[in-house]
Protein backbone atom coordinates (compact mmCIF):
# COMPACT_ATOMS: atom_id res chain seq x y z
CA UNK A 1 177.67 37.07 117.02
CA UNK A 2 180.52 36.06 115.12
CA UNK A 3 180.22 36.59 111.76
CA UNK A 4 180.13 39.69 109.70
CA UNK A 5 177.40 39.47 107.70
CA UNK A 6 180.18 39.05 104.61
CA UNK A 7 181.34 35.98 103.06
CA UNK A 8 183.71 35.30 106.00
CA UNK A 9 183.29 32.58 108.89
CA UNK A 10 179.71 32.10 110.46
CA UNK A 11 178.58 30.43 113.36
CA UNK A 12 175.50 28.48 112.28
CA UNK A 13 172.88 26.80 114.47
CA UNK A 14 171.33 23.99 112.14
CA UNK A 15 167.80 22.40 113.89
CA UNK A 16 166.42 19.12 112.94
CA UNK A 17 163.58 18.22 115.07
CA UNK A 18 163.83 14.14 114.43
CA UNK A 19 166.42 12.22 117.06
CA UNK A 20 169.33 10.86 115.40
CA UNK A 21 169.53 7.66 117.23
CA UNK A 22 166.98 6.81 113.97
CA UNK A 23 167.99 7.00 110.36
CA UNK A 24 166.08 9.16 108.47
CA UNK A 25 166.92 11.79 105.42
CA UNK A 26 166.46 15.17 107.14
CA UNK A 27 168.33 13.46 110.16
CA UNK A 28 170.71 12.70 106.92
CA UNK A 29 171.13 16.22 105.62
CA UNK A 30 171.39 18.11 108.63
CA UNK A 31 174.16 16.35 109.64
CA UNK A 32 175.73 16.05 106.07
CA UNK A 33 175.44 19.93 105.63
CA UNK A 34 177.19 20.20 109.18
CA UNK A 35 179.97 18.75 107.90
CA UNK A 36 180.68 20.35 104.62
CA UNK A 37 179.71 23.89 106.85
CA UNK A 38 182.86 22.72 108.95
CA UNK A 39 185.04 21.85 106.14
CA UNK A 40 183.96 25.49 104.66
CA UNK A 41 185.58 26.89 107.73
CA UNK A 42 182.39 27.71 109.40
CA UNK A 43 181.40 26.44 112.80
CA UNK A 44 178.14 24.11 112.44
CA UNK A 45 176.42 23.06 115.76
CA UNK A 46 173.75 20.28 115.38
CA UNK A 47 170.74 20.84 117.81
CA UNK A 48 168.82 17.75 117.70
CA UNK A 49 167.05 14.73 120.21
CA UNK A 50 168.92 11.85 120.21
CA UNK A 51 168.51 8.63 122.40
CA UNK A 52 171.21 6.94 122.97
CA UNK A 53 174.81 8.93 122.72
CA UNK A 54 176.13 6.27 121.66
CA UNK A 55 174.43 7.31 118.21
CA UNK A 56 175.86 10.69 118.19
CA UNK A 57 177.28 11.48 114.30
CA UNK A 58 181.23 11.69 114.29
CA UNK A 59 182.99 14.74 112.73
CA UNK A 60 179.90 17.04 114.08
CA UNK A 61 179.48 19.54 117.32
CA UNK A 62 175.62 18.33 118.45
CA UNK A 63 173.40 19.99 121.44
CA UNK A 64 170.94 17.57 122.60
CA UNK A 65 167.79 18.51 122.68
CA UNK A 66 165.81 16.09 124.56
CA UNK A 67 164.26 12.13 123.67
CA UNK A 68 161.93 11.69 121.49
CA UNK A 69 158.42 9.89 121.16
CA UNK A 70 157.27 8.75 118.13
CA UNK A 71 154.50 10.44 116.77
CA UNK A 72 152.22 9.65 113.31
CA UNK A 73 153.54 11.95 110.36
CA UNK A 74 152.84 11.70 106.75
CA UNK A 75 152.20 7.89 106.76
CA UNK A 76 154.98 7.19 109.26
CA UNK A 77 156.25 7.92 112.62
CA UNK A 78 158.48 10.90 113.55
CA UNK A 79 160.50 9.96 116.23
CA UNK A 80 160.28 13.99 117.87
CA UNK A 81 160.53 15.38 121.11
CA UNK A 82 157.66 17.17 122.95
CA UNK A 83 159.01 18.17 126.34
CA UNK A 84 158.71 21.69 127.77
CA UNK A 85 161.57 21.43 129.40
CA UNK A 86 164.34 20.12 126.78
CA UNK A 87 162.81 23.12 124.51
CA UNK A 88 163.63 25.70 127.40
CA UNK A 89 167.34 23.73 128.07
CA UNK A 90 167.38 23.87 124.09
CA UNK A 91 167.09 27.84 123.70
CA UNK A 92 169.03 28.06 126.68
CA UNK A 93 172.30 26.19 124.66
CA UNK A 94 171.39 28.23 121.64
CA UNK A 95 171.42 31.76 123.42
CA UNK A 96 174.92 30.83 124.96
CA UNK A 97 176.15 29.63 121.51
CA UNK A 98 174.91 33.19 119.89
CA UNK A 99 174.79 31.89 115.90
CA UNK A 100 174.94 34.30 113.45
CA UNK A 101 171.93 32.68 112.28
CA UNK A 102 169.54 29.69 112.96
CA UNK A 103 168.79 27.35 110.03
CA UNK A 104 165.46 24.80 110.86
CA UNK A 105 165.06 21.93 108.95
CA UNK A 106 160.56 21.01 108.46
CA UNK A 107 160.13 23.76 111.38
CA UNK A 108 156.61 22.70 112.10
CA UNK A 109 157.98 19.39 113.40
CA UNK A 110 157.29 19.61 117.46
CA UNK A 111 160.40 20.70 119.10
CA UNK A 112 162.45 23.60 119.55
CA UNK A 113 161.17 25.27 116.42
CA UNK A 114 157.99 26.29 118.74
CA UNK A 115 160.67 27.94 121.68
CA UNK A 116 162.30 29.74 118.75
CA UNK A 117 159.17 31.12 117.39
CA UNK A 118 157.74 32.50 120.50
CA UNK A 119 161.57 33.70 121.64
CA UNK A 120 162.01 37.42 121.38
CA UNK A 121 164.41 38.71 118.85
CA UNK A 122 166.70 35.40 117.48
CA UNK A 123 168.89 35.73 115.18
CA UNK A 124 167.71 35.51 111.43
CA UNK A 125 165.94 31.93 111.04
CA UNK A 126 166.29 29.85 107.41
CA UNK A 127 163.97 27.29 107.47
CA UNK A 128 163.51 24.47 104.87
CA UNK A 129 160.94 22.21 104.46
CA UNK A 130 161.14 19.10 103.08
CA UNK A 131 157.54 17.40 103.64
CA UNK A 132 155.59 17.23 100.58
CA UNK A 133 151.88 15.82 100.39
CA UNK A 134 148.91 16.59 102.78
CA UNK A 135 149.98 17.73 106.27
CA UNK A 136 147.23 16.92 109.07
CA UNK A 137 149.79 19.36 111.50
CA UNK A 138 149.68 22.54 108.68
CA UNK A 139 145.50 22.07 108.47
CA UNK A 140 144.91 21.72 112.45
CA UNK A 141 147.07 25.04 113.04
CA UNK A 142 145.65 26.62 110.73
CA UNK A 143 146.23 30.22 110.09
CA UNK A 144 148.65 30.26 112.88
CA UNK A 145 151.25 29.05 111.05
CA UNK A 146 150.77 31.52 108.32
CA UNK A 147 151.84 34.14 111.28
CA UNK A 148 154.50 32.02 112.36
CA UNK A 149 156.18 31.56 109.46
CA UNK A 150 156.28 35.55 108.96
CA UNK A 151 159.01 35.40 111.65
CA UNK A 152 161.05 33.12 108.88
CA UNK A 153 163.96 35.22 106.82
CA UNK A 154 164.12 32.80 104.16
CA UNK A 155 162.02 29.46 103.13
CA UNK A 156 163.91 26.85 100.94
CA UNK A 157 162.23 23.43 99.96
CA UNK A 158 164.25 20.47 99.02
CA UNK A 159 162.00 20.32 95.48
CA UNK A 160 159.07 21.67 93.98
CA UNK A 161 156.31 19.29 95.74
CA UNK A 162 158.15 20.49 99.10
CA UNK A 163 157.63 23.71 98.15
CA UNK A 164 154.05 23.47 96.70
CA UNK A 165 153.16 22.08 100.07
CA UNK A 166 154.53 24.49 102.24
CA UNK A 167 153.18 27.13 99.92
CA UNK A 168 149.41 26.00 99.88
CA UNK A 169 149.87 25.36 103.59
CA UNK A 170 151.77 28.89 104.76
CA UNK A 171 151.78 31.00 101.48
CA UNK A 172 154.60 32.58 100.84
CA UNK A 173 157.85 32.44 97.90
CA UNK A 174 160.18 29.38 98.41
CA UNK A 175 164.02 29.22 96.78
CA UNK A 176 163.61 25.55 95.77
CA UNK A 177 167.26 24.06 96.47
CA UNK A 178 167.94 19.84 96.81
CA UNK A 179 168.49 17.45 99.47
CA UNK A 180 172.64 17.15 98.94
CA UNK A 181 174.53 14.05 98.60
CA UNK A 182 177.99 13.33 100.18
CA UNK A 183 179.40 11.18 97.56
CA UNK A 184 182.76 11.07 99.03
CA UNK A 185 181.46 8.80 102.03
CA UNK A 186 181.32 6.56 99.17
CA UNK A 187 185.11 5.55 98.90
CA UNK A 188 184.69 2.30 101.25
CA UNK A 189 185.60 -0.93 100.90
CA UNK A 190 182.13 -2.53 99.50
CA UNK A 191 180.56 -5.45 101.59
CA UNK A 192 181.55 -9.01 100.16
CA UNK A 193 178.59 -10.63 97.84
CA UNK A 194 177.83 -14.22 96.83
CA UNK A 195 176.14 -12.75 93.24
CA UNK A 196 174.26 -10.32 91.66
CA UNK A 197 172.23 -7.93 94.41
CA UNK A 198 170.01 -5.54 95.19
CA UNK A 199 169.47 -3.58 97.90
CA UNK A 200 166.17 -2.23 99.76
CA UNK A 201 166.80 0.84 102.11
CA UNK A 202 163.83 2.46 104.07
CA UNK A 203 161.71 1.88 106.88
CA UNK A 204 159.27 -1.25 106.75
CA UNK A 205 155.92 0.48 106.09
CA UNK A 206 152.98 0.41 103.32
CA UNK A 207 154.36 4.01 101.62
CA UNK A 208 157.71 3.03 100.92
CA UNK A 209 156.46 -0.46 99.17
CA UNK A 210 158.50 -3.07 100.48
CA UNK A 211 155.94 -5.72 99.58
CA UNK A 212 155.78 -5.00 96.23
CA UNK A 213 159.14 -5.54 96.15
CA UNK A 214 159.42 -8.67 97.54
CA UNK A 215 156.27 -9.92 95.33
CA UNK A 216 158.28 -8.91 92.49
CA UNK A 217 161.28 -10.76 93.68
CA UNK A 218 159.14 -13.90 94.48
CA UNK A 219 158.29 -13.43 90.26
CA UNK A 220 161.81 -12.28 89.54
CA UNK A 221 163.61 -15.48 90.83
CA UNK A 222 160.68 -17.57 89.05
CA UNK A 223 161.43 -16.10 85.88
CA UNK A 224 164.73 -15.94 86.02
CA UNK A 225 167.47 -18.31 83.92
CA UNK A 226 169.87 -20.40 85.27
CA UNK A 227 172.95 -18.44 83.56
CA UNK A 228 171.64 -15.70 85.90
CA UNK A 229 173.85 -16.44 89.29
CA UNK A 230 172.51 -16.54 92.74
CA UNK A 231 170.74 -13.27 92.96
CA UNK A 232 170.01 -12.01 96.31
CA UNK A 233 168.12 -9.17 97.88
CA UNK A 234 169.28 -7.54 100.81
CA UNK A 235 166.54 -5.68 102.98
CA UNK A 236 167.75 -3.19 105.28
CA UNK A 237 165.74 -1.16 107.75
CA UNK A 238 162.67 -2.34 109.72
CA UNK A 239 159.01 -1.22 110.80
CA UNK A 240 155.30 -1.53 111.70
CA UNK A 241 155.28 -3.99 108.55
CA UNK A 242 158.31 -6.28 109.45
CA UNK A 243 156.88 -9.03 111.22
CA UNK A 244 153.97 -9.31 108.70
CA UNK A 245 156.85 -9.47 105.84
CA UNK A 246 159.28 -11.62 107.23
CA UNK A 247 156.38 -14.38 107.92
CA UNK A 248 154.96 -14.32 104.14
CA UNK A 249 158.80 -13.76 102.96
CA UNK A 250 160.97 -15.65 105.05
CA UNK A 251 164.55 -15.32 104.95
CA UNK A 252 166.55 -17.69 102.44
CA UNK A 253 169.40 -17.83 100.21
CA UNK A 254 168.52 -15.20 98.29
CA UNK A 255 166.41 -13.26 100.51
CA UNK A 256 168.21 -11.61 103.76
CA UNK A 257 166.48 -9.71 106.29
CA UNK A 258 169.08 -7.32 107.86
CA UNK A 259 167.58 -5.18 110.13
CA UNK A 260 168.59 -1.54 111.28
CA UNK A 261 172.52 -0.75 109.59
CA UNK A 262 174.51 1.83 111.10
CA UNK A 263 176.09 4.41 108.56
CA UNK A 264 179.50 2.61 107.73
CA UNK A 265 177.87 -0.79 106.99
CA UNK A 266 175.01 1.01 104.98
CA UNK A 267 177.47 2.77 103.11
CA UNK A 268 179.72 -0.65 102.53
CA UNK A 269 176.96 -2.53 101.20
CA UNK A 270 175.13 0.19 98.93
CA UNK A 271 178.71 0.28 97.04
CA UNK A 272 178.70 -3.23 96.91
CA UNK A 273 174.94 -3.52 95.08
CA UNK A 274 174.34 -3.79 91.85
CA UNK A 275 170.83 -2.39 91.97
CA UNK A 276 169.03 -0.35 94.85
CA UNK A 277 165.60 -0.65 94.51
CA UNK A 278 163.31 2.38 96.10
CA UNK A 279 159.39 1.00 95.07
CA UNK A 280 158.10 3.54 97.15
CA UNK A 281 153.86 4.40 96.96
CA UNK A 282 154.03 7.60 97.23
CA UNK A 283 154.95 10.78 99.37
CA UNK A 284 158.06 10.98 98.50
CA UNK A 285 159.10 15.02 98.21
CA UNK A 286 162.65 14.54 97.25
CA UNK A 287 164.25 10.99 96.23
CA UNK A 288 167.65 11.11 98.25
CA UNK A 289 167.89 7.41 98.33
CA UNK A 290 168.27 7.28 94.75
CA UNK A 291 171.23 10.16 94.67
CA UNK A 292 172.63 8.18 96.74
CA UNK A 293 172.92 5.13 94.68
CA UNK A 294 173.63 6.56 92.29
CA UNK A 295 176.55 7.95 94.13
CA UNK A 296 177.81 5.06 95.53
CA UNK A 297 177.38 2.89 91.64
CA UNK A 298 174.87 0.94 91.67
CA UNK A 299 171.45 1.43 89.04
CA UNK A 300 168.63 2.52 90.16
CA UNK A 301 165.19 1.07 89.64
CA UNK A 302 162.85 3.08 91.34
CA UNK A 303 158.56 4.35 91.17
CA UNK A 304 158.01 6.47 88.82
CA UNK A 305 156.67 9.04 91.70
CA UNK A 306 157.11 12.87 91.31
CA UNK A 307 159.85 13.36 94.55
CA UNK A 308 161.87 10.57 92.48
CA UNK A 309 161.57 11.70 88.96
CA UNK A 310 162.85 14.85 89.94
CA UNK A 311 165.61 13.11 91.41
CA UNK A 312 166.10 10.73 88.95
CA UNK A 313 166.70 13.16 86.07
CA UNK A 314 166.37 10.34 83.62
CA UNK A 315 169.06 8.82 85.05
CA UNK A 316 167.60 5.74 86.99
CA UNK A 317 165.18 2.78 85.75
CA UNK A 318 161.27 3.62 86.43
CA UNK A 319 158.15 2.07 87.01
CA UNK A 320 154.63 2.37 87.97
CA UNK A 321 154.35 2.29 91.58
CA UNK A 322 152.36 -0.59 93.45
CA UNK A 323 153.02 -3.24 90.21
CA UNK A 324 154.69 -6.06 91.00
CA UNK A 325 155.15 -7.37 87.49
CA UNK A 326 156.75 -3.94 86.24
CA UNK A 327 158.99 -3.72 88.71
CA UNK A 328 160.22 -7.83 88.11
CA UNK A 329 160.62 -7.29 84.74
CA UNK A 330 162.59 -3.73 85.73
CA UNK A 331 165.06 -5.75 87.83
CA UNK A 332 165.78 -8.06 85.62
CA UNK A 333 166.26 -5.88 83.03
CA UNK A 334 168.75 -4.46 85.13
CA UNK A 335 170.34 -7.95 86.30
CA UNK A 336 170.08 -9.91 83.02
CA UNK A 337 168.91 -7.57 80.28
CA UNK A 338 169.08 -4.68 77.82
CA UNK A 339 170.24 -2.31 80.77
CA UNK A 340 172.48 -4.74 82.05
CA UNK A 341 174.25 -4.87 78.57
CA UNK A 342 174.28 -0.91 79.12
CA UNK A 343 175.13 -0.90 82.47
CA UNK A 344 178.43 1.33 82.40
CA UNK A 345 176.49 3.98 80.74
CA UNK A 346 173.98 3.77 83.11
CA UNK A 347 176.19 3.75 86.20
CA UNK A 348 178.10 6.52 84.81
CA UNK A 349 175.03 8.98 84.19
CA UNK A 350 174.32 7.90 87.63
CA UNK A 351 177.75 9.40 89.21
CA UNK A 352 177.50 13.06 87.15
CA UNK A 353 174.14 12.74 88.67
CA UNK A 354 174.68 12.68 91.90
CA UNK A 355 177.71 15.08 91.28
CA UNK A 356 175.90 17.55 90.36
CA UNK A 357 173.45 17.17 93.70
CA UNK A 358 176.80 17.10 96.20
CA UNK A 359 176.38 17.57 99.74
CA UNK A 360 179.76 20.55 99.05
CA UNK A 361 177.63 22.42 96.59
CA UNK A 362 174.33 22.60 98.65
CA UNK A 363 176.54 24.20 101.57
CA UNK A 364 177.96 26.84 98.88
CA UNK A 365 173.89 27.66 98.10
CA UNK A 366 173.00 27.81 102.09
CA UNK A 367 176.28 29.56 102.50
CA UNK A 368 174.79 32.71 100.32
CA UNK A 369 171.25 32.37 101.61
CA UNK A 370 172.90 32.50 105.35
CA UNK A 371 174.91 35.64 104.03
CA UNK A 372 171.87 37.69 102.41
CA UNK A 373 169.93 36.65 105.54
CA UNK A 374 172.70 38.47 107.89
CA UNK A 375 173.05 41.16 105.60
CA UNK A 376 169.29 42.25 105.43
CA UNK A 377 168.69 42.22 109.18
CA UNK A 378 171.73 44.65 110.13
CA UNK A 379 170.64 47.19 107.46
């Protein structure tokens, strides 16, 4: 152990059970909250699956934990591992690091949350949840978990539906934190654009709403005025849903399909938006997408859901979820309309916004919850 239970240097072990070779916001956070850890003058060690090393995040010590499968979770596919074996060569790495303490990010997720559980005496374990909604895993182990979880010095949840989730689920008191945004990964040069755009980020299923989107562009161009520009929306990602879009939406001048991004092009072309639409259904327990549009300046129009009001904080543009015609009229609002003639307000609000949610200021909370943690075990 190197740390002293006092505000001094730590050695923290941060788990995220979801490989990193796919983008994904706990995959996002962990590895985020690594970093501002380091630059804190702590050492941060990523344990995680990944798939292809090639995808390994710069700037971050990572333990591999195995390659994952992709298994059905909350109306999408967790990309987790399940082998024995890379939990056991998992705890293995983990005993020889010796953290001061052990931080798991949604520690139900299959992986080497279950080796840590059963392990005799680790060091304090943080976990945070960040699932909100109905959880098929939480109802088919049952009271189990409830015993589990006792092991747990400390449950955070990255908002109140996370930890009204976990709570109905586990029981238990939650310190309700935020998913933190890194706004200085913001200061790129932004992707060249032809006009005004928007931007779609998120995988290509039913719950984040990608067809209503592109219905409501399909209205939006219809509507919209010549003294408009070329508007085009950019659609990043992919999914179950992607060849079903892409044949009733084909790609055109103002449509383009782009696929999977890596981090520096994502980054590059979020800046460069003017809008960043998130029409998400539904399950949504924290909106980190929009933070991070906000961060990077462009306006958000987003469903009015609870994990992106929350995040919102009356700072982005909302609609109903799963209407078209709200949304079109939203956008162009944005675009050619009343917001657009407020748009500096709006983009400002947006920065203090995401200012306030920083990546540096979530590490300060952990940082104290780490420290308490510590501190009550040795006494």
């Amino acid at each position: 152990m190197s740390g002293s239970g006092e505000a001094g240097p730590l050695t923290v072990a941060l788990v995220c059970p979801y490989s990193l070779s796919r983008p994904g916001g706990v995959q996002g956070q962990v590895i985020g909250l690594a970093r501002s850890l380091t630059s804190r003058g702590h050492r941060a060690v990523v344990f995680a699956p990944i798939d292809d090393l090639s995808d390994a995040p710069s700037e971050c010590e990572l333990v591999v934990t195995g390659h994952s499968v992709a298994l059905p979770a909350n109306g999408s596919l967790a990309p987790v591992t399940v082998s024995p074996l890379a939990v056991r060569r998992g705890l293995l790495s983990l005993r020889r690091l010796g953290p001061d303490v052990v931080h798991i990010h949604e520690p139900f997720a299959p992986g080497l949350t279950y080796g840590l559980f059963v392990t005799a005496a680790p060091p304090p374990m943080i976990a945070t949840f960040h699932r909100s909604g109905s959880s098929p895993l939480y109802a088919a182990l049952g009271p189990l978990t409830r015993r589990v979880a006792r092991r747990l010095a400390t449950r955070c949840a990255v908002s109140e539906a996370a930890a009204t989730t976990a709570r109905e689920a586990l029981g238990g008191n939650y310190d309700v934190l935020f998913n933190g945004v890194d706004v200085g990964r913001y200061d790129v040069e932004p992707w060249p654009t032809s006009g005004p755009t928007v931007l779609f980020l998120g995988r290509h299923e039913d719950r984040k709403g990608l067809a209503v989107l592109l219905e409501a562009w399909t209205r939006l161009l219809s509507a919209l005025p010549d003294s408009a520009g070329s508007p085009v929306l950019w659609v990043a990602g992919d999914g179950p849903e992607t060849g079903a879009l892409r044949a009733r939406f084909p790609a055109s001048r103002s449509l383009q399909w782009l696929g999977v991004l890596d981090e520096a092009e994502k980054d590059r072309r979020l800046v460069a938006a003017d809008v960043l639409a998130a029409p998400s259904l539904g399950g949504e327990s924290f909106g980190m997408v929009l933070l991070e549009g906000m961060a990077a300046g462009a306006v958000v129009v987003a469903s009015d859901i609870d994990g992106y009001r929350d995040a919102a904080g009356g700072c982005a543009v909302l609609v109903p979820p799963a209407d078209p015609v709200a949304l079109a009229d939203a956008l162009a609002a944005v675009l050619t309309g009343a917001v657009a003639a407020d748009r500096q307000r709006w983009l400002l609000r947006g920065v203090e916004r995401a200012n306030a949610w920083s990546m540096a200021s979530l590490a300060e909370h952990y940082e104290g919850i780490y420290t308490s943690a510590i501190g009550a075990e040795r006494r």
